[in-house]
Protein backbone atom coordinates (compact mmCIF):
# COMPACT_ATOMS: atom_id res chain seq x y z
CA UNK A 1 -71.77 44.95 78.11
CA UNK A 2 -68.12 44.59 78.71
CA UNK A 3 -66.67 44.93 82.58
CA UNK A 4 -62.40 44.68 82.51
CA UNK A 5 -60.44 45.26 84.98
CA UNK A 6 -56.36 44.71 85.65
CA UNK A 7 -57.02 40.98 85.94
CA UNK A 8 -60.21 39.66 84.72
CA UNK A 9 -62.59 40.49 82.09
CA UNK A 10 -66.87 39.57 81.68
CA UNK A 11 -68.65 39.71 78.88
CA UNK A 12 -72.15 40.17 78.86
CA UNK A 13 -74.24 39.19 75.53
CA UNK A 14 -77.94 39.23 75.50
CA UNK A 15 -79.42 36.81 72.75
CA UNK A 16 -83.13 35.45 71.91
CA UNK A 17 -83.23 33.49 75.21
CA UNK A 18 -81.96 36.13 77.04
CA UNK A 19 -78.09 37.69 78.64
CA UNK A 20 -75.04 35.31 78.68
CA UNK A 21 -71.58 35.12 80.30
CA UNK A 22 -69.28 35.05 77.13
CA UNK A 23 -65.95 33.93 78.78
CA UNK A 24 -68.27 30.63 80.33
CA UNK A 25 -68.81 29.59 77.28
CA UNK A 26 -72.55 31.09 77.16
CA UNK A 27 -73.68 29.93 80.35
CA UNK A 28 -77.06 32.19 81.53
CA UNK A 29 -76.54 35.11 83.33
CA UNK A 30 -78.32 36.99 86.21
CA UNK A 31 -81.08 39.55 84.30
CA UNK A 32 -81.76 41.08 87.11
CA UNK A 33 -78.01 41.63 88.53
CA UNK A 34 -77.84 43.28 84.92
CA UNK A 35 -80.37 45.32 84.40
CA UNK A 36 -80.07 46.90 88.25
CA UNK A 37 -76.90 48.06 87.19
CA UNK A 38 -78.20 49.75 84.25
CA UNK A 39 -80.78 51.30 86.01
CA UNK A 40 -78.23 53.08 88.49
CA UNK A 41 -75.99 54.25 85.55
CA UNK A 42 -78.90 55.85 83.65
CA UNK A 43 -80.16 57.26 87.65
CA UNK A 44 -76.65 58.71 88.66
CA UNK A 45 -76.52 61.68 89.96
CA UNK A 46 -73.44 64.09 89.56
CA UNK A 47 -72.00 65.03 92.52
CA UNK A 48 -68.62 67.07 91.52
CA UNK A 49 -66.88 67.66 88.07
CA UNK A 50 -63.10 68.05 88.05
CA UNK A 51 -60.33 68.38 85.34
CA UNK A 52 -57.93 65.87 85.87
CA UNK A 53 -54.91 65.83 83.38
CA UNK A 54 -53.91 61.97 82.04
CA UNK A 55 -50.67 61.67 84.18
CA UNK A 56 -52.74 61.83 87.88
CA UNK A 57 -55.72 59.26 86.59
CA UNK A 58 -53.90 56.83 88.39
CA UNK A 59 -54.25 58.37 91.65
CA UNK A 60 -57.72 58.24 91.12
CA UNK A 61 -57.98 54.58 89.59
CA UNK A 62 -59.09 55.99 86.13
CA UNK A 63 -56.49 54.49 84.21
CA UNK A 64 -57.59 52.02 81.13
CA UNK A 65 -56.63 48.61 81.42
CA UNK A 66 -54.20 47.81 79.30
CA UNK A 67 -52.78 51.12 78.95
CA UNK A 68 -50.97 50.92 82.64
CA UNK A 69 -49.84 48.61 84.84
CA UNK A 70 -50.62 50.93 88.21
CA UNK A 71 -53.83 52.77 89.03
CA UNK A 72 -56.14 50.65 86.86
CA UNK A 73 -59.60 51.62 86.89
CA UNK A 74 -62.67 49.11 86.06
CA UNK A 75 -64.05 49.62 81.96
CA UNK A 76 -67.55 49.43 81.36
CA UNK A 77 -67.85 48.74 77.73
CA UNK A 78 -71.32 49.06 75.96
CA UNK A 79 -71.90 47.78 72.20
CA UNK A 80 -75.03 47.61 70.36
CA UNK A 81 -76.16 44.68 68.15
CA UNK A 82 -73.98 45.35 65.42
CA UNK A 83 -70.91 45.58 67.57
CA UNK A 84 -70.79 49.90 67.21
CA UNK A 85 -69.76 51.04 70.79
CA UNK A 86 -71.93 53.15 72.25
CA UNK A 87 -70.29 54.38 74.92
CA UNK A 88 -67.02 53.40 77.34
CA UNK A 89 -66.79 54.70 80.97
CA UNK A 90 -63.59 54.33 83.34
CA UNK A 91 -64.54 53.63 87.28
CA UNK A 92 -62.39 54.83 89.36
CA UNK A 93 -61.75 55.27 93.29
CA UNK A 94 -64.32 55.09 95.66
CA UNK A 95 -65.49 58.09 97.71
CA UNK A 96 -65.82 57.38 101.39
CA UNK A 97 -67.95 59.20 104.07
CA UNK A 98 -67.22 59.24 107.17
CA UNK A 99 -70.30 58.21 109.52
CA UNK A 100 -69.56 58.60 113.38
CA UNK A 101 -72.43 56.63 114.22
CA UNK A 102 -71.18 53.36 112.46
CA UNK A 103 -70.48 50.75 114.46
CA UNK A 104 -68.58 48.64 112.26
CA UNK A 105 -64.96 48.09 112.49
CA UNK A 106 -64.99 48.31 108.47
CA UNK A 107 -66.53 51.82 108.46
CA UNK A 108 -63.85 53.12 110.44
CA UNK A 109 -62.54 55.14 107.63
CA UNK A 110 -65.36 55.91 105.97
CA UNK A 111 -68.34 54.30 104.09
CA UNK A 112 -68.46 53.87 100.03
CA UNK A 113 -70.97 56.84 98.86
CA UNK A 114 -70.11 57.17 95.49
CA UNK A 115 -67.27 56.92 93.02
CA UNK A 116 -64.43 58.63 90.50
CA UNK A 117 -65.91 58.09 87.15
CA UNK A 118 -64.15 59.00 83.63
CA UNK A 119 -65.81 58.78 80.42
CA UNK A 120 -62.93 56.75 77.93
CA UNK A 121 -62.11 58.49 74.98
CA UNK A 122 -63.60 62.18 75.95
CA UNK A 123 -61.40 64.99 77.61
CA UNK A 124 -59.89 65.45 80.96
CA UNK A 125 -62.72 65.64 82.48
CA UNK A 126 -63.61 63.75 86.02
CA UNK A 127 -66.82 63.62 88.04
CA UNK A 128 -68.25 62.14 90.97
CA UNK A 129 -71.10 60.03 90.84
CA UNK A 130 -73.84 59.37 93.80
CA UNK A 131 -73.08 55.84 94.16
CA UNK A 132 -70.26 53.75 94.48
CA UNK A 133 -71.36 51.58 92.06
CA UNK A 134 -70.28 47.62 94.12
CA UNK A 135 -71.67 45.73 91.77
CA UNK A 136 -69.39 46.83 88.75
CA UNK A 137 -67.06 43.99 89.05
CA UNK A 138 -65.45 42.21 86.21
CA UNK A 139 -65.40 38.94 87.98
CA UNK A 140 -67.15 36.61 86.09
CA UNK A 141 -69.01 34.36 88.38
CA UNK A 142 -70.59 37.70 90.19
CA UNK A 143 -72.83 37.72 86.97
CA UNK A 144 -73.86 34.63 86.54
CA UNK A 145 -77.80 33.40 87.19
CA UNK A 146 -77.96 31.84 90.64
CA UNK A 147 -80.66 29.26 89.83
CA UNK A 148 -79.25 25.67 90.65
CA UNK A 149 -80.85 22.71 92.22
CA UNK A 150 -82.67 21.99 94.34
CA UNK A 151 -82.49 18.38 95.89
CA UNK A 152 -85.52 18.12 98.30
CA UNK A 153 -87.76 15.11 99.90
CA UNK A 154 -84.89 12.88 100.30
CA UNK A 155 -85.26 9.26 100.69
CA UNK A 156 -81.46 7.78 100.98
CA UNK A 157 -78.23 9.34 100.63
CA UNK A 158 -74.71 7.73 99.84
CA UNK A 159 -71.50 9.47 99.72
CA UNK A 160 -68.34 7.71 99.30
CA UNK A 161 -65.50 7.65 96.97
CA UNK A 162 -65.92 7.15 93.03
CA UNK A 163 -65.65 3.36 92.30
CA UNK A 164 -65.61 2.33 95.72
CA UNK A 165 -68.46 1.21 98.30
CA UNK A 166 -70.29 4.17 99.75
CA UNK A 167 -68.36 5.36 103.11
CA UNK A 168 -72.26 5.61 104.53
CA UNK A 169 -75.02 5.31 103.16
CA UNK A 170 -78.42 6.82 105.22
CA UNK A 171 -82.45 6.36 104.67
CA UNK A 172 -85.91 7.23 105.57
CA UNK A 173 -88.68 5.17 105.60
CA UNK A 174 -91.01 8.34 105.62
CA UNK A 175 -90.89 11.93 104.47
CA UNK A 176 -90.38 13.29 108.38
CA UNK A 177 -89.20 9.70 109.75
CA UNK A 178 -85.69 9.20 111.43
CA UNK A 179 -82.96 9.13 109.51
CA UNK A 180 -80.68 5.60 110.36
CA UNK A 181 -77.77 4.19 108.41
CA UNK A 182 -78.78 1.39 106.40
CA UNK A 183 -75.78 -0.78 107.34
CA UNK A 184 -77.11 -0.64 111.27
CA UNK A 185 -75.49 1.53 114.20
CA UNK A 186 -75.54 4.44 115.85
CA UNK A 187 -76.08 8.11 113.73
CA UNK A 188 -76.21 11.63 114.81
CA UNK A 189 -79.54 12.88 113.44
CA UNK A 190 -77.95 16.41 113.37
CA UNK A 191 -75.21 15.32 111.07
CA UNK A 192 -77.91 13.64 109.32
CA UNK A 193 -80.11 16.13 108.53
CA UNK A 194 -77.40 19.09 107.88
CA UNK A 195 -76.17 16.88 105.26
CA UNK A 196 -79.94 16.35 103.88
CA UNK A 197 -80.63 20.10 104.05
CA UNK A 198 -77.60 21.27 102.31
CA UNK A 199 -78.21 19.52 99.62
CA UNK A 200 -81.40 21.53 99.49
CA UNK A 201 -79.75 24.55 99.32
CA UNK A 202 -76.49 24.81 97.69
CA UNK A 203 -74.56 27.60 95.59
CA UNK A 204 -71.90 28.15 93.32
CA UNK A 205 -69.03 30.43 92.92
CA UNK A 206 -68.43 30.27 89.69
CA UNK A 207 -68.62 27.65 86.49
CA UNK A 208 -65.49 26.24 84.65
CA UNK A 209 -66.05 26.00 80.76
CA UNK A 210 -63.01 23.44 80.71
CA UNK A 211 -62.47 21.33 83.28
CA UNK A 212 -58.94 19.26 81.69
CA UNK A 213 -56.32 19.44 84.12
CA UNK A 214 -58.28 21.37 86.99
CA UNK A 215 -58.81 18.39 89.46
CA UNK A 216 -56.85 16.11 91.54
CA UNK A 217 -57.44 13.40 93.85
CA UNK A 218 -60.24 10.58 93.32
CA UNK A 219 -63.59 12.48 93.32
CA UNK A 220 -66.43 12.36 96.19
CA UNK A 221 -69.79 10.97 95.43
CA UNK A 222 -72.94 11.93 97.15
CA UNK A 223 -76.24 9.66 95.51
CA UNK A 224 -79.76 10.98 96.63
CA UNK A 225 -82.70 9.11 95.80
CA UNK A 226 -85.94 11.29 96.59
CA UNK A 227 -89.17 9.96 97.36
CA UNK A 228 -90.26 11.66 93.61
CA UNK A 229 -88.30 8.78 92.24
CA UNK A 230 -85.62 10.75 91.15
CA UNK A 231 -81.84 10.05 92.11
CA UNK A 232 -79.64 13.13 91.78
CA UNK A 233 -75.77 12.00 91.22
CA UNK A 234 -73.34 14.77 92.64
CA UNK A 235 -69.92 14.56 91.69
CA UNK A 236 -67.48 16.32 93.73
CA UNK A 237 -63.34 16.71 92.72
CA UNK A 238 -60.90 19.06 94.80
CA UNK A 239 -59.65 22.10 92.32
CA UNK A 240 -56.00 21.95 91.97
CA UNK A 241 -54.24 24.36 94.15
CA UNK A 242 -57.67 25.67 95.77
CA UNK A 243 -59.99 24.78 98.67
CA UNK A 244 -62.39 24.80 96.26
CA UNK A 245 -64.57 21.84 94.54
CA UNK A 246 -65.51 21.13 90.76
CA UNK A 247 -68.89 19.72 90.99
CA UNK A 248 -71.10 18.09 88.78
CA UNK A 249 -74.66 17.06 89.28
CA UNK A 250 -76.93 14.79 87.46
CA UNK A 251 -81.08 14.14 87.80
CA UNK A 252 -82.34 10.83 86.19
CA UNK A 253 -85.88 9.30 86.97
CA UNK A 254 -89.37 10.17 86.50
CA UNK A 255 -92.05 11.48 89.56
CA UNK A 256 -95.21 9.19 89.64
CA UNK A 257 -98.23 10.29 87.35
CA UNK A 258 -100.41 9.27 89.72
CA UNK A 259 -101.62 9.78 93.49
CA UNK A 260 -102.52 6.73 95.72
CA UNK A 261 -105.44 7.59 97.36
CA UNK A 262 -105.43 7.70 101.00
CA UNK A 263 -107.39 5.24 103.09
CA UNK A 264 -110.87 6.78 103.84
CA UNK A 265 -110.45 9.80 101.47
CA UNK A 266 -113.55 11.57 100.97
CA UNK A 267 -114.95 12.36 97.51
CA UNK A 268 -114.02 16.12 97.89
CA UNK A 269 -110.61 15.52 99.09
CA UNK A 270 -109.97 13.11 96.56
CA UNK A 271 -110.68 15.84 93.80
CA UNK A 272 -108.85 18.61 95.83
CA UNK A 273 -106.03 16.64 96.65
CA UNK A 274 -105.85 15.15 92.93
CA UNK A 275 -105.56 18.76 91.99
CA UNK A 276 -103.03 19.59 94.47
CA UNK A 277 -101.12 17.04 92.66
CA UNK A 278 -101.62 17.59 89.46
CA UNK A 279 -99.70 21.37 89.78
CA UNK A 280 -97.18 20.13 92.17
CA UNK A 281 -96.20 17.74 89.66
CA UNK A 282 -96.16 19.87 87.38
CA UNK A 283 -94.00 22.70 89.25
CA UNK A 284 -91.66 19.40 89.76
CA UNK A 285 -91.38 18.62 85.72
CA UNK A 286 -90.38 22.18 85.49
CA UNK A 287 -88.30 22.12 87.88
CA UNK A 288 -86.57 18.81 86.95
CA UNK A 289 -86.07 20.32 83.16
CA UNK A 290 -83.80 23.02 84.01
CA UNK A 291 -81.62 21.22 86.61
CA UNK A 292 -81.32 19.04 83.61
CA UNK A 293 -79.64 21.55 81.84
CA UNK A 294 -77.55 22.70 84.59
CA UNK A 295 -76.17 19.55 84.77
CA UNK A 296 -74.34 19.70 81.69
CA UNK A 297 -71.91 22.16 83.23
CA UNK A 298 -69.06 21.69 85.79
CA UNK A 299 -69.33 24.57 89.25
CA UNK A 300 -66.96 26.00 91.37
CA UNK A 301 -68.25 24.97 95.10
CA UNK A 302 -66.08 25.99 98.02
CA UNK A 303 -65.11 23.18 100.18
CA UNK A 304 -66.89 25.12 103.62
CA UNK A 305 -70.02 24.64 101.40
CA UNK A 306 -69.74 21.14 101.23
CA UNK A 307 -68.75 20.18 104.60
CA UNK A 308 -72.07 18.68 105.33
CA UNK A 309 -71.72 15.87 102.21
CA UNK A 310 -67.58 15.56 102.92
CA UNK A 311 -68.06 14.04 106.00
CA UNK A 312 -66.87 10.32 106.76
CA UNK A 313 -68.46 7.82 109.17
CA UNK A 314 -67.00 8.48 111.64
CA UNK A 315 -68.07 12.52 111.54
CA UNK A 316 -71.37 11.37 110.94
CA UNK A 317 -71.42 8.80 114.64
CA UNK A 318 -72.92 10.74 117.63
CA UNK A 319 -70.54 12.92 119.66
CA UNK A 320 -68.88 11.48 122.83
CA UNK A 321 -70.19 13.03 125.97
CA UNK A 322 -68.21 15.90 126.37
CA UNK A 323 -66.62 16.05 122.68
CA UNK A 324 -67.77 18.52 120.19
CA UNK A 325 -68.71 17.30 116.45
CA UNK A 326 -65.76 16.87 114.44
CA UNK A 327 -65.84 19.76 111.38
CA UNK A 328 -66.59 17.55 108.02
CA UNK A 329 -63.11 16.37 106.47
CA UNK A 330 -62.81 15.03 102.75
CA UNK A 331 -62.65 10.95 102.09
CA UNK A 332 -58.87 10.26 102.24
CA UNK A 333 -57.28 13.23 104.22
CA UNK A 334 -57.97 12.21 107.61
């Protein structure tokens, strides 16, 4: 499946293991983003069938890209595994409705309720679909599988400039204990554990299939070590021109094999709890073998996302009474 539009252009191949982006260089892409679309192309409904003579289908947004430079419409390209097309459809213009009882500012003219859809290559003819179809983009990244790490039970965290001495450096003695620098002073648990939990939870925008000559300045360097014994490296380089990051992350380590038994464990919480153990550990090798994989690519991060792990000593100190927290500010631009 092939999505172009006047600017950008996705390819999606599906292989043995499954669909891939072609223009990132085969990275995996979302099945189920994929096949929902599918499902509402073969589930349109036909709303209203015009004739519409080549010379207006840019009013509509129908025109080919590549064939015109105004009025370009979005292609949806489908080959089967032999590379015969099957079919080619143009989408077009969106169809608002107006809805009175919509609050929104953004609904003001109207709401998208379906769409101007052409089929490439047939006659004049033009119809209206029941759906607007939002998903059809031909951006890249919007297809891409979302599944990226996940950097949980913390034990210490450094982040600091490549080369140099961490700018801070935090730790735990426990699981749920209080976080403290290691160095000594005073820390804002808040900035502490927003930093923690976003490592838990980050996203990408996109992935860069070459990286040469994308990013400037001396990259960030965040260093988790979990208590699973694993330390997760995450490299983190402003994109030229952009207030976006390229990021790389690493895993290296192993988890423990083995439980130590609690003081005064009973029999049957010994075996229960042994159990317990055995599957998380085993959700966690699983877990540890595809971030492994990811982190052989390079990802597009906006620099909002990162905030929490751009942050210098000083943003991470408790506020003065009065003062708000300071927003986090990359190493070497305050």
């Amino acid at each position: 499946m092939r999505l172009q539009d006047a600017k950008k252009q996705a390819t999606l191949v599906r292989k043995n293991t499954g669909w891939v982006m072609q223009e990132r260089g085969g990275y995996p892409a979302s099945f189920q983003e994929i096949s929902d679309l599918m499902i509402k192309l073969v589930e349109l409904k036909v709303t209203q069938t015009e004739q519409v003579g080549e010379s207006l289908w840019p009013r509509l947004d129908l025109a080919e890209p590549g064939a015109a430079k105004e009025g370009v419409g979005t292609l949806i390209e489908f080959k089967d595994g032999a590379g015969k097309p099957l079919t080619r459809l143009v989408l077009g213009k969106k169809v608002l409705k107006k809805d009175p009882l919509n609050p929104l500012p953004a609904a003001k003219d109207g709401v998208p309720a379906g769409r101007y859809v052409r089929v490439a290559g047939g006659k004049d003819t033009v119809i209206v679909v029941s759906d607007p179809l939002n998903s059809a983009e031909a951006r890249p990244g919007r297809w891409l599988s979302k599944e990226f790490f996940k950097i949980e039970r913390i034990r210490t965290l450094a982040v600091g400039p490549e080369g140099a001495a961490p700018g801070w450096k935090i730790a735990r003695s426990e699981e749920w204990g209080q976080w403290k620098f290691v160095t000594g002073g005073d820390l804002n648990p808040s900035a502490a554990v927003t930093a923690v939990n976003k490592l838990g939870s980050l996203s990408f925008d996109d992935v860069v299939a070459d990286v040469k000559g994308q990013a400037t300045d001396k990259p960030v360097v965040a260093v988790a070590e979990t208590f699973d014994n694993l330390v997760y490296t995450v490299r983190m380089a402003k994109k030229t021109g952009a207030a976006d990051y390229l990021v790389n992350i690493t895993v290296t380590g192993e988890p423990p094999r083995q439980r130590a038994a609690e003081k005064g464990e009973k029999k049957e919480e010994t075996a229960r709890r042994d159990k317990e153990f055995a599957e998380s550990r085993k959700r966690l090798e699983g877990r540890i073998a595809l971030e492994k994989v990811l982190g052989q690519w390079t990802y597009v991060i906006s620099g909002r996302e990162l905030e929490p792990l751009l942050m210098s000593r000083a943003d991470m100190l408790p506020p003065k009474r009065g003062e708000k927290p300071m927003p986090g500010i990359p190493f070497g631009m305050r």
